[in-house]
Protein backbone atom coordinates (compact mmCIF):
# COMPACT_ATOMS: atom_id res chain seq x y z
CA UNK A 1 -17.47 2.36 -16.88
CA UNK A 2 -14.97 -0.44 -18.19
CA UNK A 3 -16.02 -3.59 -16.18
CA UNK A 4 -13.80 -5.71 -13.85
CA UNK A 5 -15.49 -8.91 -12.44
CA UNK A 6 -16.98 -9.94 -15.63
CA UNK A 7 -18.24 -13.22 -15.18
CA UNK A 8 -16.76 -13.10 -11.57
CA UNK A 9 -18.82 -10.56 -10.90
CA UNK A 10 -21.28 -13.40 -9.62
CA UNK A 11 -19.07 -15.27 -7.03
CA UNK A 12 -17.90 -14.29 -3.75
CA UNK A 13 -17.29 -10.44 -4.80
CA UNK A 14 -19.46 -8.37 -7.13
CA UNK A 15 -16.44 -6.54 -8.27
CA UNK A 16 -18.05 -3.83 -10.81
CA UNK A 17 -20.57 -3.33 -8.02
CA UNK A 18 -17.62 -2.35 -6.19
CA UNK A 19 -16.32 -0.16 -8.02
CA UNK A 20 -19.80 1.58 -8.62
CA UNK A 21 -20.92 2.35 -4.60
CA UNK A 22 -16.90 3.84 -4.28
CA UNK A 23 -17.22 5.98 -7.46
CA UNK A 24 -20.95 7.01 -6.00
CA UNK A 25 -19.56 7.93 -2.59
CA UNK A 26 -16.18 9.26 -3.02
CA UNK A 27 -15.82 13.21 -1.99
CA UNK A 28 -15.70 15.47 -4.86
CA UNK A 29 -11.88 16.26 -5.46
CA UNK A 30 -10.84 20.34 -5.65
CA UNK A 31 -12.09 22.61 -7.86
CA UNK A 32 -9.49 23.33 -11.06
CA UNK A 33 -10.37 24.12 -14.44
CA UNK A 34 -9.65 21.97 -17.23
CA UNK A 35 -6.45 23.89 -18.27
CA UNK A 36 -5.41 24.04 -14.55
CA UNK A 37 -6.22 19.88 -14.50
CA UNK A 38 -4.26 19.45 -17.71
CA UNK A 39 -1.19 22.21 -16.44
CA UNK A 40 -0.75 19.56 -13.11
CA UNK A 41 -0.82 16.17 -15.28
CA UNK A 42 2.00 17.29 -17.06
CA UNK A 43 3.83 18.73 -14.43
CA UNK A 44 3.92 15.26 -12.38
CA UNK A 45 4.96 13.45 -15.51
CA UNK A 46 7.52 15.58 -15.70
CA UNK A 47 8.61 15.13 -12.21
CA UNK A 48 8.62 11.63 -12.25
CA UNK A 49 10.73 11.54 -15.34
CA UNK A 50 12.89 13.61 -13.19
CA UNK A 51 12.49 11.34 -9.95
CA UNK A 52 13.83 8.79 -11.34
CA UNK A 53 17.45 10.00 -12.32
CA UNK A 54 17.17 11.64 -8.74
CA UNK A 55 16.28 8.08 -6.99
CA UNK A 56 18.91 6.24 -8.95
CA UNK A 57 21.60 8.30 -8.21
CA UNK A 58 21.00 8.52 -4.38
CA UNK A 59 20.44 5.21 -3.81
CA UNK A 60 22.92 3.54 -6.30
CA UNK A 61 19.78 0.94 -7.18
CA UNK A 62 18.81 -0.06 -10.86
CA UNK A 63 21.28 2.59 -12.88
CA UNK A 64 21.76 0.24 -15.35
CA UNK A 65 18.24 -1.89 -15.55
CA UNK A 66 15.39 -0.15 -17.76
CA UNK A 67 12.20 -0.81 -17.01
CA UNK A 68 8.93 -1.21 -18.84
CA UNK A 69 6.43 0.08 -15.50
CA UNK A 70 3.85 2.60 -16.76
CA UNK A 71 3.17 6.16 -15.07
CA UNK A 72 -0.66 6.67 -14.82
CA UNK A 73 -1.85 10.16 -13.34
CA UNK A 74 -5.40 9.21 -12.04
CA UNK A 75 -8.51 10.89 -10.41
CA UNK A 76 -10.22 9.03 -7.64
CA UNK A 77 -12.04 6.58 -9.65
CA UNK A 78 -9.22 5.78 -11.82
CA UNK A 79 -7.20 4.96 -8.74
CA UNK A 80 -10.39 2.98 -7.49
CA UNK A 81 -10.61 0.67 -10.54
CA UNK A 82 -6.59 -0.45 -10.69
CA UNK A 83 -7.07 -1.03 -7.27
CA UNK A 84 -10.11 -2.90 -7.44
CA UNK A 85 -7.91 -5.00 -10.60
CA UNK A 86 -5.36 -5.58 -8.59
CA UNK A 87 -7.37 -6.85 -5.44
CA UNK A 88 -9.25 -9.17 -7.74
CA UNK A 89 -6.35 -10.64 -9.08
CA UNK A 90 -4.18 -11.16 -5.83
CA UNK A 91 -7.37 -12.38 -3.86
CA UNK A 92 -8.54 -14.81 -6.67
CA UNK A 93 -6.72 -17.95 -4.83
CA UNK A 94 -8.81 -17.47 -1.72
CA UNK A 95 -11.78 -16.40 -3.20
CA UNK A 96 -12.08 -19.71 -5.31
CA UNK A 97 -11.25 -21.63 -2.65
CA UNK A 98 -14.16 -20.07 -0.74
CA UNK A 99 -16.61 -20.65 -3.77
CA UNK A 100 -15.47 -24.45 -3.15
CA UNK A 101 -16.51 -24.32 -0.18
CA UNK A 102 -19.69 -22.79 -0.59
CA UNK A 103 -20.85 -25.59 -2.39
CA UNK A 104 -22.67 -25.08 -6.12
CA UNK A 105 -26.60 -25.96 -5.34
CA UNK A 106 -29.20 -23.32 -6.31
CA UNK A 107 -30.02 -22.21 -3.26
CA UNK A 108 -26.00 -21.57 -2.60
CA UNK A 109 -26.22 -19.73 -5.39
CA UNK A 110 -28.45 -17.20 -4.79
CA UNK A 111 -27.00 -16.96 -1.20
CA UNK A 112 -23.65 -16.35 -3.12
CA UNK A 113 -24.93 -13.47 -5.60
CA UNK A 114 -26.51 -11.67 -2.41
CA UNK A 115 -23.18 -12.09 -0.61
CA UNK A 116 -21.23 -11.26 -3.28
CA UNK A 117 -22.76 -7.85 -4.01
CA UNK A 118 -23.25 -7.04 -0.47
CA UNK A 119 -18.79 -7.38 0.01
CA UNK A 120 -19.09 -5.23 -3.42
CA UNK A 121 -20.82 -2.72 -1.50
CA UNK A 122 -18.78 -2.96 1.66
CA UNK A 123 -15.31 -2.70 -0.67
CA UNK A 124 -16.72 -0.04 -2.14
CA UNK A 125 -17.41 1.83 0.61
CA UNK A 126 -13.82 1.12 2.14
CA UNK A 127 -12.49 2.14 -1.27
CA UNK A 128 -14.20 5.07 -1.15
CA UNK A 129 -12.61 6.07 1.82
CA UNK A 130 -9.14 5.91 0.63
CA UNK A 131 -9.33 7.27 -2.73
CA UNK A 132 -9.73 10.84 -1.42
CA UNK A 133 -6.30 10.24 0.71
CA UNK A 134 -4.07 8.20 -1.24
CA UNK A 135 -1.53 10.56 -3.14
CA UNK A 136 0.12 8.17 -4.95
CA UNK A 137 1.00 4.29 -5.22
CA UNK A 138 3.32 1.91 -6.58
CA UNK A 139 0.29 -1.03 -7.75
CA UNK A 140 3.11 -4.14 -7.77
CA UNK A 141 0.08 -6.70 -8.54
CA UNK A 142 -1.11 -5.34 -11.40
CA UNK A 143 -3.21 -6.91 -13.89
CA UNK A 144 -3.41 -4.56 -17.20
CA UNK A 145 -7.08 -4.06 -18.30
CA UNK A 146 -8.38 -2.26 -21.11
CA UNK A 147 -7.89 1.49 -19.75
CA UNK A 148 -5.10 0.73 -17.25
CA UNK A 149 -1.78 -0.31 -19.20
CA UNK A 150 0.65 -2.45 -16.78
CA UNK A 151 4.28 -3.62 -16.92
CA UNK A 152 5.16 -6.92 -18.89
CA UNK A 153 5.28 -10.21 -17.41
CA UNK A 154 3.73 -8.56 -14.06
CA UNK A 155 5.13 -6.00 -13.71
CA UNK A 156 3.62 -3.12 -11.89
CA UNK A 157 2.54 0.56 -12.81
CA UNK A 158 3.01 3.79 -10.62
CA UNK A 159 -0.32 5.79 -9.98
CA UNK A 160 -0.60 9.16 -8.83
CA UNK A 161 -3.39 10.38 -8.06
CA UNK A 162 -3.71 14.08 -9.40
CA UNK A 163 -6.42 15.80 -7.50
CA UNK A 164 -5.33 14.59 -3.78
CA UNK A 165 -2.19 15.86 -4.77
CA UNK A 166 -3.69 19.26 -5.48
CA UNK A 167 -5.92 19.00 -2.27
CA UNK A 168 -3.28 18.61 -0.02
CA UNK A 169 -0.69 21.33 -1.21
CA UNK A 170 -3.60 23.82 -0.84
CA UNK A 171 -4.57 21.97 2.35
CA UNK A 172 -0.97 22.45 3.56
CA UNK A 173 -0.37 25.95 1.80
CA UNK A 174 3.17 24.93 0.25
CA UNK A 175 4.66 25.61 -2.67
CA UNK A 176 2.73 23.71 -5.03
CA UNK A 177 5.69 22.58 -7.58
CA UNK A 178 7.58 21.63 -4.78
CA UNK A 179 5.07 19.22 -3.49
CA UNK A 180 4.54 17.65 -6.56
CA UNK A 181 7.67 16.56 -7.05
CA UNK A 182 8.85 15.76 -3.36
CA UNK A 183 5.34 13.62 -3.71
CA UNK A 184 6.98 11.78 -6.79
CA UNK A 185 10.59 11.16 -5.33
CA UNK A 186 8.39 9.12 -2.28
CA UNK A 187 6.80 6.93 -4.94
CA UNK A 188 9.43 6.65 -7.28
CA UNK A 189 11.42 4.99 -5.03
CA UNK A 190 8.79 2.35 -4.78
CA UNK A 191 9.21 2.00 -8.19
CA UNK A 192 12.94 1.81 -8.34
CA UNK A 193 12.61 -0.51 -5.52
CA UNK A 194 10.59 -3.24 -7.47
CA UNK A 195 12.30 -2.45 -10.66
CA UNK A 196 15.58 -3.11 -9.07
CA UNK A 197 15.00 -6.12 -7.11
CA UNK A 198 13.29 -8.35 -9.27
CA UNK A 199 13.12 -11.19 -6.91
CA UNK A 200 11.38 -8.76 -4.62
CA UNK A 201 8.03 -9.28 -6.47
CA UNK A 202 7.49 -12.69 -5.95
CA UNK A 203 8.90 -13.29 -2.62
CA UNK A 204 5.78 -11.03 -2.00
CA UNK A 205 3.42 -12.37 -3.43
CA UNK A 206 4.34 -15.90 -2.18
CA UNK A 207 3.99 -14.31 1.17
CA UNK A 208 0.53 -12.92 0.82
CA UNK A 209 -0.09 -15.86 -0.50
CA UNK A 210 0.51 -17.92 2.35
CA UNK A 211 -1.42 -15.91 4.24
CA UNK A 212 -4.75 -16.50 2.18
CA UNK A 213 -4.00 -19.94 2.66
CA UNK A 214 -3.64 -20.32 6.08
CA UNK A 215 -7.06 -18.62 6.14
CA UNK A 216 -9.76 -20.50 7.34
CA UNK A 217 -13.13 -20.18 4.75
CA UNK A 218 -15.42 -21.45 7.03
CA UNK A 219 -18.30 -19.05 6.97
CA UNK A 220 -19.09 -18.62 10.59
CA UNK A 221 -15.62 -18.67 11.93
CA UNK A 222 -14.82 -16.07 10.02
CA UNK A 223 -17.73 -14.20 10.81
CA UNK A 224 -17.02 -14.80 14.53
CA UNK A 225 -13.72 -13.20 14.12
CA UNK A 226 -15.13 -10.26 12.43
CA UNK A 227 -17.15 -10.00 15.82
CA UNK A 228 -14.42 -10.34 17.93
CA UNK A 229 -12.76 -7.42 15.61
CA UNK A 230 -15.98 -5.63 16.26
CA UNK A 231 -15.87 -5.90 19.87
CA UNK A 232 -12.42 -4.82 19.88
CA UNK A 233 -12.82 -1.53 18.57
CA UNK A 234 -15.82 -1.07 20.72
CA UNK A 235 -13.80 -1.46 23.77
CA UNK A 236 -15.98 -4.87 24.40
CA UNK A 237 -12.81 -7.18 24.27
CA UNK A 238 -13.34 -10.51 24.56
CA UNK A 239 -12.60 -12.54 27.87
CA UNK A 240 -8.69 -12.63 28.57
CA UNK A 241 -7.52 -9.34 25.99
CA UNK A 242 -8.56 -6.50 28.75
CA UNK A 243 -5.12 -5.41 29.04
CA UNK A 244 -4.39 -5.35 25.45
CA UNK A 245 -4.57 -2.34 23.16
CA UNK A 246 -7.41 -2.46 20.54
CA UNK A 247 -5.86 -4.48 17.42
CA UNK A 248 -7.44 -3.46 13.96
CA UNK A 249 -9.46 -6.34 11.76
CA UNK A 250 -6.31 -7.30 10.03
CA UNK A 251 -4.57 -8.21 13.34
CA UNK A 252 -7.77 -9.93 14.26
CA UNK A 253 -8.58 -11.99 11.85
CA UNK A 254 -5.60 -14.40 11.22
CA UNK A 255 -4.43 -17.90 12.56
CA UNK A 256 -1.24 -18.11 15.06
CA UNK A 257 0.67 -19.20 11.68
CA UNK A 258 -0.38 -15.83 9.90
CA UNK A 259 0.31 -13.55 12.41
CA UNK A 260 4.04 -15.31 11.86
CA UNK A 261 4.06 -14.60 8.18
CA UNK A 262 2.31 -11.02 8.87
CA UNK A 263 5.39 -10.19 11.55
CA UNK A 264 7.39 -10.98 7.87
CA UNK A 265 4.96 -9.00 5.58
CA UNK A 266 5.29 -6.20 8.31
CA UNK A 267 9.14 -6.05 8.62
CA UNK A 268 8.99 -5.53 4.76
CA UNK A 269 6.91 -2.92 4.36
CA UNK A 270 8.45 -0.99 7.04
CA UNK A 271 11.26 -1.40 5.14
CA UNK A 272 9.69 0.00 1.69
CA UNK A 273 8.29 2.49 2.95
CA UNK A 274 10.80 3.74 5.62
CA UNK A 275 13.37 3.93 2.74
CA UNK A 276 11.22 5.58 0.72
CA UNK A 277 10.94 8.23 3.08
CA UNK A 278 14.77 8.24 3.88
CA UNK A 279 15.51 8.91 0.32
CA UNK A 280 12.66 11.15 -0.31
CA UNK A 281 14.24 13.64 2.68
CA UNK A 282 17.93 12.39 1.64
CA UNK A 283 17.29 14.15 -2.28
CA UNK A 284 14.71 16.87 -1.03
CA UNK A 285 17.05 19.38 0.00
CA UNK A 286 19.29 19.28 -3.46
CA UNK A 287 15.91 19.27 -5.64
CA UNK A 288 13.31 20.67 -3.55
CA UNK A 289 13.85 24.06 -2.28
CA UNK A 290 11.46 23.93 0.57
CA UNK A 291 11.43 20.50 1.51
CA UNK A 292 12.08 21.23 5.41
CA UNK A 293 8.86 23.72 5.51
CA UNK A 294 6.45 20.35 3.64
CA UNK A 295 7.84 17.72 5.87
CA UNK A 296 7.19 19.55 8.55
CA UNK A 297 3.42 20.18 7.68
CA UNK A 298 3.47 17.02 6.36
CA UNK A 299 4.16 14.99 9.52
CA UNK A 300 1.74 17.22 11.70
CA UNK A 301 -1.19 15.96 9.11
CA UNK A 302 -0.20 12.63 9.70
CA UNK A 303 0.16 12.57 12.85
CA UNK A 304 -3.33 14.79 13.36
CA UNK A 305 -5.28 13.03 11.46
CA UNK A 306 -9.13 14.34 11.29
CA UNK A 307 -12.21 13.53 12.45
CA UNK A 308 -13.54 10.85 15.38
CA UNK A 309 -14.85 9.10 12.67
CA UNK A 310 -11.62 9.39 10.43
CA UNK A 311 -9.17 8.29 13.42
CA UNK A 312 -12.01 5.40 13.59
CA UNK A 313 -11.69 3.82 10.28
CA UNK A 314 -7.94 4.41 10.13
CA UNK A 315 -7.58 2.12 13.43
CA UNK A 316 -10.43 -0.31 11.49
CA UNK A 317 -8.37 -0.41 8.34
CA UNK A 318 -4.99 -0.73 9.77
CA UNK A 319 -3.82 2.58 8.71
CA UNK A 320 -2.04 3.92 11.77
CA UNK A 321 -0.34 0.65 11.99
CA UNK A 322 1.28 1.78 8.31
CA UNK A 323 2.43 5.39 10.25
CA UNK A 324 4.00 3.50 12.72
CA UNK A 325 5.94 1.79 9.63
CA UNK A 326 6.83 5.04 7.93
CA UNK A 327 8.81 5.82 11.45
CA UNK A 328 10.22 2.54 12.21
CA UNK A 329 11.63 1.73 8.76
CA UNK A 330 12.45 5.35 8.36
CA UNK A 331 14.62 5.04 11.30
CA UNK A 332 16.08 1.54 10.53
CA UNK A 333 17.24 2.68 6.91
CA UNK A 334 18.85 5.88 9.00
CA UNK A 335 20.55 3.64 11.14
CA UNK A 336 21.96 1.07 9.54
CA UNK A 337 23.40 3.96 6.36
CA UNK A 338 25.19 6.11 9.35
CA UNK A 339 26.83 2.84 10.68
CA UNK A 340 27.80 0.97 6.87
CA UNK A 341 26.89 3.34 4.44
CA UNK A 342 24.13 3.29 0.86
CA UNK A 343 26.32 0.64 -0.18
CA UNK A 344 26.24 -1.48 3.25
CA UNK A 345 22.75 -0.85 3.13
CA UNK A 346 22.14 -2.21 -0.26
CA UNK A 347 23.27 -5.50 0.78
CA UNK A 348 19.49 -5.82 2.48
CA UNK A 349 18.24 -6.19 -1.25
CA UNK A 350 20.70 -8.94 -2.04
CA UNK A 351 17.96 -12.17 -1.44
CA UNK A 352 14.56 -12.64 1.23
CA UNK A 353 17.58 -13.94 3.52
CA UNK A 354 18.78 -10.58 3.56
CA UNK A 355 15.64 -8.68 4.55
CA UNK A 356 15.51 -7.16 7.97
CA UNK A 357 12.76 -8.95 10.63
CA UNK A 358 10.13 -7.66 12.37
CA UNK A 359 12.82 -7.67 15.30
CA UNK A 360 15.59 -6.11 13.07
CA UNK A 361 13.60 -3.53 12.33
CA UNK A 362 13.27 -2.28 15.86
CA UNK A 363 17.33 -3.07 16.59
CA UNK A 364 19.44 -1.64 13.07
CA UNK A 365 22.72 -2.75 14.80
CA UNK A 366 20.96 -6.57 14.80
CA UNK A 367 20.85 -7.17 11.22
CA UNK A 368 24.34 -4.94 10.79
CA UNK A 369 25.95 -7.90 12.75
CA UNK A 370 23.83 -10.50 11.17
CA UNK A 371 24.53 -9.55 7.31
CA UNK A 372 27.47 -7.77 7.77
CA UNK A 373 29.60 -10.13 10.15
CA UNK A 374 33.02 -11.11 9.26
CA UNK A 375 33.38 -14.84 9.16
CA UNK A 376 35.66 -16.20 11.59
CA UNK A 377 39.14 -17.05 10.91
């Protein structure tokens, strides 16, 4: 196993350790022989070669620009590992700042090394959760390693993630070449999206940013919010929240000044991955012969879910908050293209001035009239 942490491994996150309990716990993907493994690896390269002409040409974005972003086709552990890269790198602000804290005296550091590899554990259990769902991924903070190439000067890489692919086709009993490559349109567009924009990266970034910062490190007020998130999901709400709905540990945990920067964070990924969706439907039926019979499976699984303990960890993690942005954004991107057009539409990737709010999102004809008023004679 290639490690991650290296020396870091010590400090506030055992990252290898990580990476270990996920790869220990993860389900065991289908069951396909190695020629049947090696027939669907090509066939998704393939169809994201193709994706890519398809994207471009629907959505008018980047049909000029090349790009340098790698395709890897993963199994669950190599999707673990560039995720676990990735984390390390965009969390390595905070996480310094909390080794500060900490203080460097022995006895901090063997509190530290016991912390550390008890997060590794609980990230790797998290992780571990995921890998056997996520079908693919555009990773925009990606750090290349030895075994997991990136773009230049930070640029990302796209991951799919072969064997959930194959899972859920059989899962969903659809044609299995018309999966694969409706699959690949969805994160294509991610990538054309990045690749595109290149401000889009940063602005990002600087926002996540500013939410680690605004985070407070103090040991046991952070612990006291993961209580309160515990509570929460228990149905135990603290004193004065008995009429709200149960809010997932990322809602929890955050000052008054990140839950401003998260209402930004959240308009933007609604965004990405509403429009994703739009053009994934928008090229389907041209390309994808039975698109209408998969999105229609497709959106009952999503909407099902599985287990107590599955709808559970999704509320925990966030993850139905993320549904809710597939819809809204979906329905935004719909909007505001039936009122101005692709081209009108485009204009949203023109600066971060440009991007729809939280607020927007809900109201399409808000930002039409905001970006696309004419200026008064």
């Amino acid at each position: 196993m290639t490690s991650i942490g290296g020396a870091a491994s010590s400090g506030m996150v055992d990252w290898n350790l990580a990476v270990a309990t996920a790869t220990r716990l993860m389900r065991p993907g289908p069951d396909v022989s190695r020629d049947e493994a090696r027939a669907v690896v090509a066939e998704l390269r393939r169809h994201a070669q193709a994706s890519e002409e398809h994207v471009r040409g629907f959505t008018g974005l980047g049909t000029e620009e090349t790009h340098d972003t790698p395709l890897l086709v993963v199994d669950r552990p190599g999707w673990v590992r560039a995720n676990v890269a990735g984390f390390r790198e965009l969390l390595r602000p905070l996480l310094d700042k909390m080794q500060e804290r900490r203080g460097t005296g022995p006895g901090n550091a063997v509190l530290g090394a016991v912390g550390g590899k008890v997060t590794g554990v609980e990230l790797g259990m998290l992780l571990s959760f995921l890998a056997s769902r996520v079908l693919g991924q555009y990773e925009t903070f990606a750090p290349a390693t030895r075994d997991l190439p990136a773009g230049a000067n930070g640029g990302g890489r796209l991951l799919l993630v072969a064997p959930n692919i194959v899972h859920v086709e059989r899962e969903l009993d659809v044609e299995p070449h018309d999966f694969r490559l409706w699959v690949t349109l969805h994160e294509e567009t991610h990538r054309t999206q990045f690749t595109a924009v290149p401000w889009l990266r940063d602005h990002l970034e600087g926002e996540i940013q500013s939410f680690l910062e605004e985070t407070d490190v103090d040991p046991m007020t952070v612990l006291e919010r993961v209580r309160e998130a515990a509570q929460s999901l228990a149905g135990g709400r603290p004193e004065g929240e008995e009429g709200d709905e149960a809010r997932s540990l990322v809602e929890v945990v955050q000052t008054p000044a990140q839950r401003e920067i998260l209402g930004r964070l959240t308009a933007v990924m609604s965004l990405l991955e509403g429009h994703a969706d739009f053009v994934m439907d928008g090229v389907g039926p041209e390309v994808v012969p039975s698109v209408a019979e998969i999105r229609e499976k497709f959106q009952q699984r999503r909407a099902k879910g599985a287990s107590r303990l599955d709808m559970a960890l999704r509320k925990l993690l966030g993850l139905d908050a993320k549904l809710r942005q597939y819809r809204d954004g979906e329905r935004f991107v719909r909007a505001v293209v039936d009122e101005v057009g692709m081209d009108g539409f485009n204009r949203v990737w023109t600066s971060p001035n440009t991007l729809p709010t939280k607020a927007e999102i809900a109201k399409p004809a808000d930002w039409v009239t905001r970006v696309h008023r004419k200026p008064e004679a």
